[in-house]
C-alpha atoms as a PDB file:
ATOM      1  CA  UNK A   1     145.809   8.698-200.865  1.00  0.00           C
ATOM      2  CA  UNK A   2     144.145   6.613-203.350  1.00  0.00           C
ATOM      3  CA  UNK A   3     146.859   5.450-205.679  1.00  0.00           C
ATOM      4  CA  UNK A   4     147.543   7.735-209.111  1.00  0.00           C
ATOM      5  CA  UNK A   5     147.920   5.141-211.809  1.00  0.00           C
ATOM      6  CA  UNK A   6     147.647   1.153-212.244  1.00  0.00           C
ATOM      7  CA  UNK A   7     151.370   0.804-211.990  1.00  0.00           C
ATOM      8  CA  UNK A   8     151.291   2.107-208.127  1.00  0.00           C
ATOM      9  CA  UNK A   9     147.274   0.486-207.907  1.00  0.00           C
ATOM     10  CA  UNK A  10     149.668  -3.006-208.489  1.00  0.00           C
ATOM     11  CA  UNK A  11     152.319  -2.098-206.102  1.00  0.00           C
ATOM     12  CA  UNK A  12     149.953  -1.559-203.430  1.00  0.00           C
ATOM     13  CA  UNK A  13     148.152  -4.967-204.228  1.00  0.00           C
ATOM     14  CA  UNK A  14     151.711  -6.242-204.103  1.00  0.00           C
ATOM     15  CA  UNK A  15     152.183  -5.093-200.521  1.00  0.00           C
ATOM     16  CA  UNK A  16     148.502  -6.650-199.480  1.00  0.00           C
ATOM     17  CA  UNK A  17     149.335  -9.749-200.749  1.00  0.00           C
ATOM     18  CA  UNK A  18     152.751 -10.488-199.577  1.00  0.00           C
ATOM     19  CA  UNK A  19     151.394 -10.223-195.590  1.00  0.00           C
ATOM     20  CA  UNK A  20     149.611 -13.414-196.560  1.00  0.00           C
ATOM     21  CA  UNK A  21     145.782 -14.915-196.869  1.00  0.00           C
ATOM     22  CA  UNK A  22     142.922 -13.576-195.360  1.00  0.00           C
ATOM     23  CA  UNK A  23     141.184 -16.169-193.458  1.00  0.00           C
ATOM     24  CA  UNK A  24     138.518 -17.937-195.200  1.00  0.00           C
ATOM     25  CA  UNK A  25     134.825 -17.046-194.343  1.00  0.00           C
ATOM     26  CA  UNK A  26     133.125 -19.580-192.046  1.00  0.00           C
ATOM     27  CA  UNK A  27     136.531 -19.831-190.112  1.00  0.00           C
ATOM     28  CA  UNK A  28     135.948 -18.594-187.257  1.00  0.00           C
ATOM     29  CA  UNK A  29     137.675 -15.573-188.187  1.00  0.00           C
ATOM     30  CA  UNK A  30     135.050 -13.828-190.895  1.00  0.00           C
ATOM     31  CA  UNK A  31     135.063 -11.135-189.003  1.00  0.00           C
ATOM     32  CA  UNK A  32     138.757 -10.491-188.842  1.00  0.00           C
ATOM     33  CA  UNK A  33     138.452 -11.329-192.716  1.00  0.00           C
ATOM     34  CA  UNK A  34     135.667  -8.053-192.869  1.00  0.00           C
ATOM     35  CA  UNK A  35     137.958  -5.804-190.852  1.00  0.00           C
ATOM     36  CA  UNK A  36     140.881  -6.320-193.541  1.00  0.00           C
ATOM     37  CA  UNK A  37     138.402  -5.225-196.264  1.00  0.00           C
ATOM     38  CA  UNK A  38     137.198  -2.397-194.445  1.00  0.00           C
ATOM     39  CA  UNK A  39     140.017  -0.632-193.850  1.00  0.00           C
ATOM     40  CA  UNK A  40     141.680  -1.389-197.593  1.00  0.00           C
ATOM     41  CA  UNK A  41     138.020   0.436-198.640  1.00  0.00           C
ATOM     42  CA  UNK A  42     138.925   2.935-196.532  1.00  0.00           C
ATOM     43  CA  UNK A  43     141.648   4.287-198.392  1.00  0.00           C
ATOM     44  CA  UNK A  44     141.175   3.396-202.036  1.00  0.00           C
ATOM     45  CA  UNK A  45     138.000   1.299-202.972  1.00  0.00           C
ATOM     46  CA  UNK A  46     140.094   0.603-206.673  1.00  0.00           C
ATOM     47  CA  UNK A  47     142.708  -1.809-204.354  1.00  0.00           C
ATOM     48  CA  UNK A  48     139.622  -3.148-202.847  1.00  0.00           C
ATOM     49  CA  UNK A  49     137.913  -4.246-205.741  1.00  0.00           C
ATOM     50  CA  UNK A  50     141.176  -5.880-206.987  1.00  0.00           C
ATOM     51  CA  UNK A  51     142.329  -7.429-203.569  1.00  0.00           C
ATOM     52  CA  UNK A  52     138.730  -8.679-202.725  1.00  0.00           C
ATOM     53  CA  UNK A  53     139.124 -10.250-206.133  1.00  0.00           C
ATOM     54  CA  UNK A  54     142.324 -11.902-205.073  1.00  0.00           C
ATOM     55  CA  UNK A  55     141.021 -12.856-201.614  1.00  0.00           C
ATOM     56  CA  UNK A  56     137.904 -14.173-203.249  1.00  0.00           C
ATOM     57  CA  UNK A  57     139.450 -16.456-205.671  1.00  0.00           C
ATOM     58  CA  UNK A  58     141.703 -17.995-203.189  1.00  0.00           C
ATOM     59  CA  UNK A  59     139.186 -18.769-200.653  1.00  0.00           C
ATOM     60  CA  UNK A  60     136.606 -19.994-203.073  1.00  0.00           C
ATOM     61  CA  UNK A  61     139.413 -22.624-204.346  1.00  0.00           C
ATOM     62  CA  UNK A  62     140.421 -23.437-200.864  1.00  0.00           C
ATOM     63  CA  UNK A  63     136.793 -24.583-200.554  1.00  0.00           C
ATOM     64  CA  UNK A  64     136.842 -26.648-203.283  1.00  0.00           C
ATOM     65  CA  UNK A  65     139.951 -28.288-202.456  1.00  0.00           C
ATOM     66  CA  UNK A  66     141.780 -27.657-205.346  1.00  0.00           C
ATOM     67  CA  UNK A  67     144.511 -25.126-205.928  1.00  0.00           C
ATOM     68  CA  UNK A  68     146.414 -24.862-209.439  1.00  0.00           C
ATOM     69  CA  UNK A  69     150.071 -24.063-209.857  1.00  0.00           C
ATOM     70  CA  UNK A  70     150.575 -20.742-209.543  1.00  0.00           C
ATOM     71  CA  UNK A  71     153.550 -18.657-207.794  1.00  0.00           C
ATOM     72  CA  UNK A  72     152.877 -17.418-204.406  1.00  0.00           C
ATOM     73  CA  UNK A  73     152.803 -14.089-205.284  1.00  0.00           C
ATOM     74  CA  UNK A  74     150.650 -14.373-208.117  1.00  0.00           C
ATOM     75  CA  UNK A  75     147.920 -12.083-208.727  1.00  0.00           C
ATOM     76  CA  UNK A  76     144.303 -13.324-208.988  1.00  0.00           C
ATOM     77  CA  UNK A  77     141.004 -11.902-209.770  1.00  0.00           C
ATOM     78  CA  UNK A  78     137.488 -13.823-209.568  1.00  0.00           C
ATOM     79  CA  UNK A  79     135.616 -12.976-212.689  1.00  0.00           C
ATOM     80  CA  UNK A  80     131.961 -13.662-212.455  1.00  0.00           C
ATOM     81  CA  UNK A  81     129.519 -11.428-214.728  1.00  0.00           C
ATOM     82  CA  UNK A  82     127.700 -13.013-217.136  1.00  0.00           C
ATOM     83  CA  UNK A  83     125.993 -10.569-219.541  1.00  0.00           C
ATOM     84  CA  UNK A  84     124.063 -12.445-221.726  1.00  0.00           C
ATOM     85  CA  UNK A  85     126.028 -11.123-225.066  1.00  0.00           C
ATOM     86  CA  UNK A  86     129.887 -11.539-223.583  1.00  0.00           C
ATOM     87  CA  UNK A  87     130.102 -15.392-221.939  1.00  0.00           C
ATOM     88  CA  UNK A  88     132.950 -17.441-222.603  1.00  0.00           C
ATOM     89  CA  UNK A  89     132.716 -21.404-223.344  1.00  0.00           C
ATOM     90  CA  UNK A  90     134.717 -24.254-223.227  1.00  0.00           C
ATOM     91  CA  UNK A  91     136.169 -25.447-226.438  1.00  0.00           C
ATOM     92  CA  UNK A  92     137.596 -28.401-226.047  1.00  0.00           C
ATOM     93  CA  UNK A  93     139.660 -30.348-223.291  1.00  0.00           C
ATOM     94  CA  UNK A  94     143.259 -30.669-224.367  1.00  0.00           C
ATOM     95  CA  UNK A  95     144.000 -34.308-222.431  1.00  0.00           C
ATOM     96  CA  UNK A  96     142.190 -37.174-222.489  1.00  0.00           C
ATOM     97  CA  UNK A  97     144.674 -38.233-219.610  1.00  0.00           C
ATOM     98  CA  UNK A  98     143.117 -34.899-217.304  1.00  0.00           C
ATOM     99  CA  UNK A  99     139.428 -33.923-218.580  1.00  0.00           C
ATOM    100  CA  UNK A 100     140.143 -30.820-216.409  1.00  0.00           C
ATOM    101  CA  UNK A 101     142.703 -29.288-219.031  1.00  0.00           C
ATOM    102  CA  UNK A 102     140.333 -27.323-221.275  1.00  0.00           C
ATOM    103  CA  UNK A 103     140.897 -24.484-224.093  1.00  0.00           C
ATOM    104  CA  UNK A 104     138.179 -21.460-223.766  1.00  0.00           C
ATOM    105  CA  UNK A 105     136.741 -19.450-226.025  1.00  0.00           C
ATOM    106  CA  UNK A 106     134.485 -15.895-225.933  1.00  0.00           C
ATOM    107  CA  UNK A 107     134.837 -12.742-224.418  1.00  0.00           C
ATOM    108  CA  UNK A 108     134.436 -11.489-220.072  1.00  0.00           C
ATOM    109  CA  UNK A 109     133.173  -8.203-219.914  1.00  0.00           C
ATOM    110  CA  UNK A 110     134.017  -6.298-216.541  1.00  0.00           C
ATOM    111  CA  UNK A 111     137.025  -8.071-215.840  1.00  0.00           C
ATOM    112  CA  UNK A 112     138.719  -6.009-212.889  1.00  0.00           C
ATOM    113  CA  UNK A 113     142.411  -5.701-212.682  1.00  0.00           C
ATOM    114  CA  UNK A 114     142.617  -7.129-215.935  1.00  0.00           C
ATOM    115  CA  UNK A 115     145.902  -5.343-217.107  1.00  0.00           C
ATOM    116  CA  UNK A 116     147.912  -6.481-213.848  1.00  0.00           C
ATOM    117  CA  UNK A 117     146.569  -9.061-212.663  1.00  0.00           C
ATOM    118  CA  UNK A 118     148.365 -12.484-213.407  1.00  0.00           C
ATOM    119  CA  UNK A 119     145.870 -15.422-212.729  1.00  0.00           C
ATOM    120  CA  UNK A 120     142.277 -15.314-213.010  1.00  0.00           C
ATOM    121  CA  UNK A 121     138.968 -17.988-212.005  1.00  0.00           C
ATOM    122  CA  UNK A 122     136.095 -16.987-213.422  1.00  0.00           C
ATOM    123  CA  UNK A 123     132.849 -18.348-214.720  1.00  0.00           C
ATOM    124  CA  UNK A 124     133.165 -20.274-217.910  1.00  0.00           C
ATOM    125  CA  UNK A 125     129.960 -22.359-219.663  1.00  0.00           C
ATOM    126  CA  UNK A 126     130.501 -25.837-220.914  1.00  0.00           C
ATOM    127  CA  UNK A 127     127.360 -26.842-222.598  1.00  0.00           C
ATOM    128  CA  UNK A 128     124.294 -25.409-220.794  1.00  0.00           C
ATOM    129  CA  UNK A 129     126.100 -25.574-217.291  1.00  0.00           C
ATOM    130  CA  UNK A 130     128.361 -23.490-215.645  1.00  0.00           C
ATOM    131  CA  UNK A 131     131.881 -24.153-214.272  1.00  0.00           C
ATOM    132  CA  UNK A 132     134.606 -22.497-213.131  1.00  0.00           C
ATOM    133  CA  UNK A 133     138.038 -22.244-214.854  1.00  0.00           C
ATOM    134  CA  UNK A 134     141.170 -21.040-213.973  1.00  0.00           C
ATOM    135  CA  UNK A 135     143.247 -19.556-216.351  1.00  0.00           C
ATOM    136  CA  UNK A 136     146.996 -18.095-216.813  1.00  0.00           C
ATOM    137  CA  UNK A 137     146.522 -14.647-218.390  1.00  0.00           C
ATOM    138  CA  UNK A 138     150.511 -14.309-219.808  1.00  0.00           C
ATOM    139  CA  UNK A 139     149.550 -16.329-222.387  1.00  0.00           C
ATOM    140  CA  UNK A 140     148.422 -16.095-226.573  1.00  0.00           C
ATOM    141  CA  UNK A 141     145.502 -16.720-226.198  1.00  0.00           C
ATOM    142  CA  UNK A 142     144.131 -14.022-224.083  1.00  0.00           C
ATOM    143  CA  UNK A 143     143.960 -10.158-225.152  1.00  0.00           C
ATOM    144  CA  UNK A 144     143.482  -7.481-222.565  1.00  0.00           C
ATOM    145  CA  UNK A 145     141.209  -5.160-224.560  1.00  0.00           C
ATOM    146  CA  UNK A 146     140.381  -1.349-223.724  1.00  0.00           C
ATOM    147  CA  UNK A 147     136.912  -1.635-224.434  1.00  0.00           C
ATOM    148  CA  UNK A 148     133.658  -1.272-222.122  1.00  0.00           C
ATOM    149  CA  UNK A 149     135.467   0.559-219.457  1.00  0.00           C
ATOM    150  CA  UNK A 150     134.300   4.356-219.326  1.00  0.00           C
ATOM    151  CA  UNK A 151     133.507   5.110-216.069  1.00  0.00           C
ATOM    152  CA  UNK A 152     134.522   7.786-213.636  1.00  0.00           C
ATOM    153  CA  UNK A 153     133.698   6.421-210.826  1.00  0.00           C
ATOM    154  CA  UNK A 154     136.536   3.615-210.070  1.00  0.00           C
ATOM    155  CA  UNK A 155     138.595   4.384-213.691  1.00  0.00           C
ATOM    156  CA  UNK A 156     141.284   2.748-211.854  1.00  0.00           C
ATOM    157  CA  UNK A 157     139.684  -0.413-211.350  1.00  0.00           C
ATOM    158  CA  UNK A 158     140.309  -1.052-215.439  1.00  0.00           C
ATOM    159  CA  UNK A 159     137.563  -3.421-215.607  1.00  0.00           C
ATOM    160  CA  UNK A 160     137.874  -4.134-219.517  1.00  0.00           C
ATOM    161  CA  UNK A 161     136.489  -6.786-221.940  1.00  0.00           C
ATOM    162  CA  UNK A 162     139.143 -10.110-222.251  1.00  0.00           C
ATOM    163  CA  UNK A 163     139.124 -11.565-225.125  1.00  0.00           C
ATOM    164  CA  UNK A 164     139.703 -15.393-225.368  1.00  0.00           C
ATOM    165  CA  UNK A 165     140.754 -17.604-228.752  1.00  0.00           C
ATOM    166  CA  UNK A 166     141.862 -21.070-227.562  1.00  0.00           C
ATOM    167  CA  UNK A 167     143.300 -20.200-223.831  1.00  0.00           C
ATOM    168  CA  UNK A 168     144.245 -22.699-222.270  1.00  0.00           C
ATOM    169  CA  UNK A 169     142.777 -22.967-218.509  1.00  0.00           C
ATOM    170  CA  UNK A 170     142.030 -25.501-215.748  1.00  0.00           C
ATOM    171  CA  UNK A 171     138.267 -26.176-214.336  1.00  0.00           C
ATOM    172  CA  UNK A 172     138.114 -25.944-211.209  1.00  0.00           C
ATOM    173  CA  UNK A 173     135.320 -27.845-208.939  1.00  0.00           C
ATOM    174  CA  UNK A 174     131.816 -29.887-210.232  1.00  0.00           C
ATOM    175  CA  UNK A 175     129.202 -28.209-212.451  1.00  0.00           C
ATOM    176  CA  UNK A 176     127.515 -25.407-211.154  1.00  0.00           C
ATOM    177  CA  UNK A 177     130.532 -24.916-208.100  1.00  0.00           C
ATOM    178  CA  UNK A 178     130.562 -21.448-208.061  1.00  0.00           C
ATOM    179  CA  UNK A 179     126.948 -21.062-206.730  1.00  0.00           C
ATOM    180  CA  UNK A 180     126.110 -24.215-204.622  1.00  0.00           C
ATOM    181  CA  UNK A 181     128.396 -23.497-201.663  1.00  0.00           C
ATOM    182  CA  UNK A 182     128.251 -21.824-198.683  1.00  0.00           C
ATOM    183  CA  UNK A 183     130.994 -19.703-199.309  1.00  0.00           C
ATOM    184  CA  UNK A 184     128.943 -17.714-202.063  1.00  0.00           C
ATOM    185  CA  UNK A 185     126.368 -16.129-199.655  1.00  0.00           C
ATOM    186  CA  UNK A 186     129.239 -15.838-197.712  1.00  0.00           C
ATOM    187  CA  UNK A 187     131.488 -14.112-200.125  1.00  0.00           C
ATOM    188  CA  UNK A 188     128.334 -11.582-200.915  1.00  0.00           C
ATOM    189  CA  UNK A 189     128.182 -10.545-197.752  1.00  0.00           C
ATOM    190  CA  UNK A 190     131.814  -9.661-197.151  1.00  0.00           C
ATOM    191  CA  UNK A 191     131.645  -7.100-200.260  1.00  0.00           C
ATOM    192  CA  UNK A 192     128.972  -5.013-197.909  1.00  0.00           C
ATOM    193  CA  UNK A 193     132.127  -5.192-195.429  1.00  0.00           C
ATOM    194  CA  UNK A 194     134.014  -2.988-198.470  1.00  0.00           C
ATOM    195  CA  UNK A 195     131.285  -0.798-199.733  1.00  0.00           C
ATOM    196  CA  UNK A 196     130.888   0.459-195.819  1.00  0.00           C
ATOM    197  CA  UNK A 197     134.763   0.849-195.453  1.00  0.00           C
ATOM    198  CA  UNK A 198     134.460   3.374-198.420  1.00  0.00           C
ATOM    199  CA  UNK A 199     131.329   5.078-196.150  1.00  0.00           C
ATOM    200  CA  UNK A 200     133.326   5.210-193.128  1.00  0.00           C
ATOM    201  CA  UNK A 201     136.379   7.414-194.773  1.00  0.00           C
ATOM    202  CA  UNK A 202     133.432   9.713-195.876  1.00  0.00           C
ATOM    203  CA  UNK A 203     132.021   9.813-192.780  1.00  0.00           C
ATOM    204  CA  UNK A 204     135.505  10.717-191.069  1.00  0.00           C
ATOM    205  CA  UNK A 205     136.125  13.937-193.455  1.00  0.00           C
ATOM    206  CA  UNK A 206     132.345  15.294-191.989  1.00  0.00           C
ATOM    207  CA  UNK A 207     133.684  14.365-188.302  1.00  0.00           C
ATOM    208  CA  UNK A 208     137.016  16.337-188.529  1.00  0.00           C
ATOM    209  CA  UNK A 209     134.959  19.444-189.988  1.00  0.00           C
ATOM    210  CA  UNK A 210     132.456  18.895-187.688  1.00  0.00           C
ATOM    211  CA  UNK A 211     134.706  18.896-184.693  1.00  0.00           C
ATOM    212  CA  UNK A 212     135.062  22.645-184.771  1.00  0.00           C
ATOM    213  CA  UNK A 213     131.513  23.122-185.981  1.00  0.00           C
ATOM    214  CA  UNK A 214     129.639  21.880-182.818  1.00  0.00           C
ATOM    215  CA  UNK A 215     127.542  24.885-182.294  1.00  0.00           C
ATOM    216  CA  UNK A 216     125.834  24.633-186.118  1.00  0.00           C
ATOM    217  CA  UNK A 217     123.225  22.596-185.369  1.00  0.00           C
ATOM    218  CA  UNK A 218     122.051  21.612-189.064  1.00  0.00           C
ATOM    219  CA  UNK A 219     126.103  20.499-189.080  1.00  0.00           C
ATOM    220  CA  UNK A 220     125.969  18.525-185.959  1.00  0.00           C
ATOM    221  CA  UNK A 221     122.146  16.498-187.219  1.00  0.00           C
ATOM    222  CA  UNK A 222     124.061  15.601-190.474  1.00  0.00           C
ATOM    223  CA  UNK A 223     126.770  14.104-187.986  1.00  0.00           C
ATOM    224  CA  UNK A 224     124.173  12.118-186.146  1.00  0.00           C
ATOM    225  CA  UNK A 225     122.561  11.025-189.433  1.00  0.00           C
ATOM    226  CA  UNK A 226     125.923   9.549-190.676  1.00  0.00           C
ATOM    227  CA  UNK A 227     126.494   8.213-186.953  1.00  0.00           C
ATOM    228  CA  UNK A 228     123.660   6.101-186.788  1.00  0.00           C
ATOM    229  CA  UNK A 229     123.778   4.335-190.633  1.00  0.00           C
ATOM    230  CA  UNK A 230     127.386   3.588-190.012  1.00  0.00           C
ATOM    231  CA  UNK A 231     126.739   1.846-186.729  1.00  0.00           C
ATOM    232  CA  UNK A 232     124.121   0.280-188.341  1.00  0.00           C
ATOM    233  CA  UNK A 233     126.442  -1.182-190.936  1.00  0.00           C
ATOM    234  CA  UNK A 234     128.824  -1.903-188.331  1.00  0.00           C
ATOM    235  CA  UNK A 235     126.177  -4.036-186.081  1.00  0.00           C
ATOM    236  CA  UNK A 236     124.703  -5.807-189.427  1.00  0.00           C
ATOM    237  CA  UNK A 237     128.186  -6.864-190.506  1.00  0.00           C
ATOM    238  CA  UNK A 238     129.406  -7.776-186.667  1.00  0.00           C
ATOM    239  CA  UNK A 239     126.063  -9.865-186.480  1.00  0.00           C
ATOM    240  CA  UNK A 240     126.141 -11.036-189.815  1.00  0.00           C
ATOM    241  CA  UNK A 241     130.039 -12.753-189.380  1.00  0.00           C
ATOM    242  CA  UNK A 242     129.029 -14.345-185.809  1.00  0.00           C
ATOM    243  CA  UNK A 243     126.136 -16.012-187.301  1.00  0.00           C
ATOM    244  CA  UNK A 244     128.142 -16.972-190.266  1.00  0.00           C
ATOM    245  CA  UNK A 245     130.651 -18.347-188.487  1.00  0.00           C
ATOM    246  CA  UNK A 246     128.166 -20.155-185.784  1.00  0.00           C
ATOM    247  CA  UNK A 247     127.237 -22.337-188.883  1.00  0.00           C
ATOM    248  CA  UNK A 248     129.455 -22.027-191.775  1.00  0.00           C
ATOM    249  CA  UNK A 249     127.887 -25.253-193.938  1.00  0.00           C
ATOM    250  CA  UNK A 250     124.129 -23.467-193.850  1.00  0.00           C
ATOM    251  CA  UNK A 251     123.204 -21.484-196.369  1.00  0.00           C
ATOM    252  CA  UNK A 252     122.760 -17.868-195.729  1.00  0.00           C
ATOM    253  CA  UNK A 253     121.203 -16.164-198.604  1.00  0.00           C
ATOM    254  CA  UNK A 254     118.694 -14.264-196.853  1.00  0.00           C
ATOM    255  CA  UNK A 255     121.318 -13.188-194.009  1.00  0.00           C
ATOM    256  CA  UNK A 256     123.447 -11.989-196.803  1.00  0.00           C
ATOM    257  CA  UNK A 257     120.692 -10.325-199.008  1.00  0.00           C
ATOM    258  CA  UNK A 258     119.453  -8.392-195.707  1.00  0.00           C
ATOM    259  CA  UNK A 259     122.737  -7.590-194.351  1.00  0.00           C
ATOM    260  CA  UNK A 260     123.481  -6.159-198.125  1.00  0.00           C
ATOM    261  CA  UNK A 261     120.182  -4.501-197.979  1.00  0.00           C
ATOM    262  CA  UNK A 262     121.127  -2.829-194.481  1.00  0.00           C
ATOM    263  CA  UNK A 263     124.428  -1.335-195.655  1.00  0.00           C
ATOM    264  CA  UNK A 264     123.928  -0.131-198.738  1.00  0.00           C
ATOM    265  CA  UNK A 265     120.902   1.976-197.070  1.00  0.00           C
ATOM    266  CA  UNK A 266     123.488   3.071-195.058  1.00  0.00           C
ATOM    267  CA  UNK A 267     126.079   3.640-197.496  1.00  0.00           C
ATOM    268  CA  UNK A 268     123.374   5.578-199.581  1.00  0.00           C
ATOM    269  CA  UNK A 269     122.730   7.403-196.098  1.00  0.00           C
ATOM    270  CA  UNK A 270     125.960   8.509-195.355  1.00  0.00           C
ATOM    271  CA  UNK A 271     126.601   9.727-199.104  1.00  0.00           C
ATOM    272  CA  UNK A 272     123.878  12.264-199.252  1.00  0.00           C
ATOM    273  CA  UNK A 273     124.649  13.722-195.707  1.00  0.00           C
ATOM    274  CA  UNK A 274     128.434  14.032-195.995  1.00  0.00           C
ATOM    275  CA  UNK A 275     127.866  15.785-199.565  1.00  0.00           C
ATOM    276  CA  UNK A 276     124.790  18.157-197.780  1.00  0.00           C
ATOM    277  CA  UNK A 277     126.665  18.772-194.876  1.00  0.00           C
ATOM    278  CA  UNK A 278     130.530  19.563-196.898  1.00  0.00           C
ATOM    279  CA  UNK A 279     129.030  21.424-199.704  1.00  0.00           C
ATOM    280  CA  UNK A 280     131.113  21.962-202.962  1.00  0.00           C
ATOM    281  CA  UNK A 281     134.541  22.756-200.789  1.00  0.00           C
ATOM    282  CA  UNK A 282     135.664  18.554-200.365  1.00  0.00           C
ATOM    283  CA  UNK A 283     134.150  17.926-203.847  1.00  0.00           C
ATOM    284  CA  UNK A 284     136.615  20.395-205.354  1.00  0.00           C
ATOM    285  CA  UNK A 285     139.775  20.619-203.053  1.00  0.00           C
ATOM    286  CA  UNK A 286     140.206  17.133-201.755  1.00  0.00           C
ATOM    287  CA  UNK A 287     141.270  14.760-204.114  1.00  0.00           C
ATOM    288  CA  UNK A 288     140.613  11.694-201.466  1.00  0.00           C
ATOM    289  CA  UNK A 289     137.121  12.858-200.642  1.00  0.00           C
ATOM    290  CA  UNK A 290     136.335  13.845-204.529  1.00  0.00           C
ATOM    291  CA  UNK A 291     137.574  10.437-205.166  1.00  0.00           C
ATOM    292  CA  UNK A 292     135.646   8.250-202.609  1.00  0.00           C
ATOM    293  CA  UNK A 293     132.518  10.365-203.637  1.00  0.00           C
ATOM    294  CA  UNK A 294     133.138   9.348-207.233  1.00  0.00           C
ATOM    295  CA  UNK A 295     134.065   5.812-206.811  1.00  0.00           C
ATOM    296  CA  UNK A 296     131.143   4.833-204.497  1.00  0.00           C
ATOM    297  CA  UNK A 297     128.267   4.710-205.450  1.00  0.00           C
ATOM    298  CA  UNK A 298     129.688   2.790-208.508  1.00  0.00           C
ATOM    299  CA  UNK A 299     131.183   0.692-206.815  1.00  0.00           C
ATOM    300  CA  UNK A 300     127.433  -0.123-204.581  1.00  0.00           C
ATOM    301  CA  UNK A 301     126.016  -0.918-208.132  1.00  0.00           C
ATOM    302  CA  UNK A 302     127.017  -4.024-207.370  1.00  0.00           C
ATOM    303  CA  UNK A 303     124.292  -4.502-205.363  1.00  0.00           C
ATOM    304  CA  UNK A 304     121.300  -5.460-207.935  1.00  0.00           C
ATOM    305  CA  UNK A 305     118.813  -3.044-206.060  1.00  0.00           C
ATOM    306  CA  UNK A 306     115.248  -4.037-206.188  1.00  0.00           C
ATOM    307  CA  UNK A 307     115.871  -7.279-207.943  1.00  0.00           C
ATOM    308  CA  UNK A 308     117.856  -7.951-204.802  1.00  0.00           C
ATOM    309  CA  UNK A 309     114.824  -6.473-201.878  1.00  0.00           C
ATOM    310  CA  UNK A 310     112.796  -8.740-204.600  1.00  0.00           C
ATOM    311  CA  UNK A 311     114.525 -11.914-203.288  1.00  0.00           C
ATOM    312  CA  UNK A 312     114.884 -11.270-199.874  1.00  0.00           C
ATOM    313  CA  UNK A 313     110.846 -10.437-199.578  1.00  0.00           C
ATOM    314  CA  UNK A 314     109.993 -13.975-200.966  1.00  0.00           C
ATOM    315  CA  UNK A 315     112.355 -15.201-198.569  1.00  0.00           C
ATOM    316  CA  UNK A 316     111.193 -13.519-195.684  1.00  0.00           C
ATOM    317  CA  UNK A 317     107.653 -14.412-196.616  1.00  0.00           C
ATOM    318  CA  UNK A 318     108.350 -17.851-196.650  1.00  0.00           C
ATOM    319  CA  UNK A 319     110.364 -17.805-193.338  1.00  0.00           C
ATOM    320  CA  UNK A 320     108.078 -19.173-190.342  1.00  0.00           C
ATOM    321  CA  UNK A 321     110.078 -18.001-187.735  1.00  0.00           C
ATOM    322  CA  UNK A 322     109.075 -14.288-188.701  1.00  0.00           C
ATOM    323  CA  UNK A 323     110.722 -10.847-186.628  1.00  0.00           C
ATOM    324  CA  UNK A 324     111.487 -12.009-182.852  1.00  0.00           C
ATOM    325  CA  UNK A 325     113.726 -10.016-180.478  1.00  0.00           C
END
């Protein structure tokens, strides 16, 4: 079950990150990396969003090579919306012996986890550029507000406003680091991996009613509608990690965009045809299901839609190798 309230939503991050890192994507192992997330999704997409957030911030600082001091078993998010009216800029740096020691000021809207997590990197703006900072969060100079969380869909996620007044934090990585590198296509692609884990516990509540339903036909084309956009997502993401991992310095934004594109049709797909084929019943007597339902297709808004087909089409139409089998 998903968990209750954001003391047990930490415990349960507690318990994913004390069996250690994920490997990195690009490692040879992105696809192990994927299954982790998809089966986290699976059971509460909440934990996902905060442990992707943790996984995400540890592998994009392994890339850069640099890693600040921070307990094993701390807690970190990645932080990375920038709304144009909440951004958060770099005062000042606090030694002249280590330019990287900086004091931030401004406000992060959607800040995930933000009430227990311990550690965040997220995107900061020094000047007209953009860097990333790491910063301690059990500090003064950072307030945990309630405000611009009201959703339903993934409450538990708690992804508030933080409020910084002189925090002290280190940058992390050259100007513009957290977009020019592989890893960020990369990194895109792997949150498809948990918006289909979430599809796939949906589509096993239809299976186990369908199992004793195989004489309703309408029941059983529902079934094979959910069937074939899951292995979809399954073949885009299995595809989309070997290739990946084939050539793991290349950039891969129009792998990512398409293999984004592909799930969240499916996603979308399996959403309509589990709630058609259910009914009301699931929606109104099973908290998991009602939850998953509610959670999802918040949780896909993550995905930028259209803006996102937008980019891939002037991609594709600029690719010369075109649609070969």
């Amino acid at each position: 079950m998903p968990a209750e309230d954001i003391t047990e939503l930490a415990a349960r991050l507690d318990q994913l990150i004390a069996l250690g890192p994920l490997p990195r994507p690009g490692s040879s192992e992105t696809l192990a990396r994927w299954r982790a997330l998809y089966q986290v999704a699976g059971h509460d997409l909440a934990l996902i969003k905060l442990y992707e957030g943790h996984t995400d911030a540890l592998a994009i600082m392994a890339e850069l090579g640099v890693m600040p001091d921070a307990p094993d078993d701390a807690r970190w998010a990645m932080w990375a919306a920038e709304p144009p009216q909440a951004r958060v800029k770099v005062r000042e740096q606090v030694s002249g012996h280590d330019p990287a020691q900086i004091t931030l000021d401004g406000t992060k809207a959607w800040c995930s986890g933000a009430p227990i997590v311990s550690h965040a990197l997220m995107t900061v703006w020094q000047a007209d550029q953009q860097r990333l900072a790491a910063v301690m969060l059990d500090q003064p100079g950072v307030t945990v507000t309630e405000r611009g969380w009201q959703a339903v869909g993934m409450q538990a996620s708690a992804s508030v406003e933080v409020d910084f007044d002189n925090a002290r934090a280190t940058l992390i990585g050259p100007l513009d680091a957290y977009l020019d590198r592989p890893g960020f296509w990369q990194g895109g692609a792997g949150i498809a991996a948990c918006w289909l884990g979430g599809a796939h516990a949906l589509a096993q509540t239809l299976k186990a009613s369908a199992s004793s339903r195989q004489g309703d036909p309408l029941m059983m084309a529902h079934l094979g509608h959910v069937d074939a956009a899951l292995q979809a997502g399954l073949a885009a993401l299995r595809e989309t990690a070997g290739r990946i991992d084939t050539a793991p310095n290349e950039g891969c934004q129009a792998l990512t965009l398409r293999t984004r594109a592909v799930i969240e049709h499916s996603v979308e797909q399996i959403v309509t045809h589990c709630g058609r084929a259910l009914g009301a019943g699931p929606f109104c007597r099973d908290r998991r299901f009602a939850r998953m339902m509610a959670d999802l297709p918040v949780y896909l808004r993550q995905s930028h839609a259209e803006r996102d087909l937008s980019a891939l089409g002037r991609l594709c139409a600029d690719d010369v190798h075109g649609w070969s089998l």
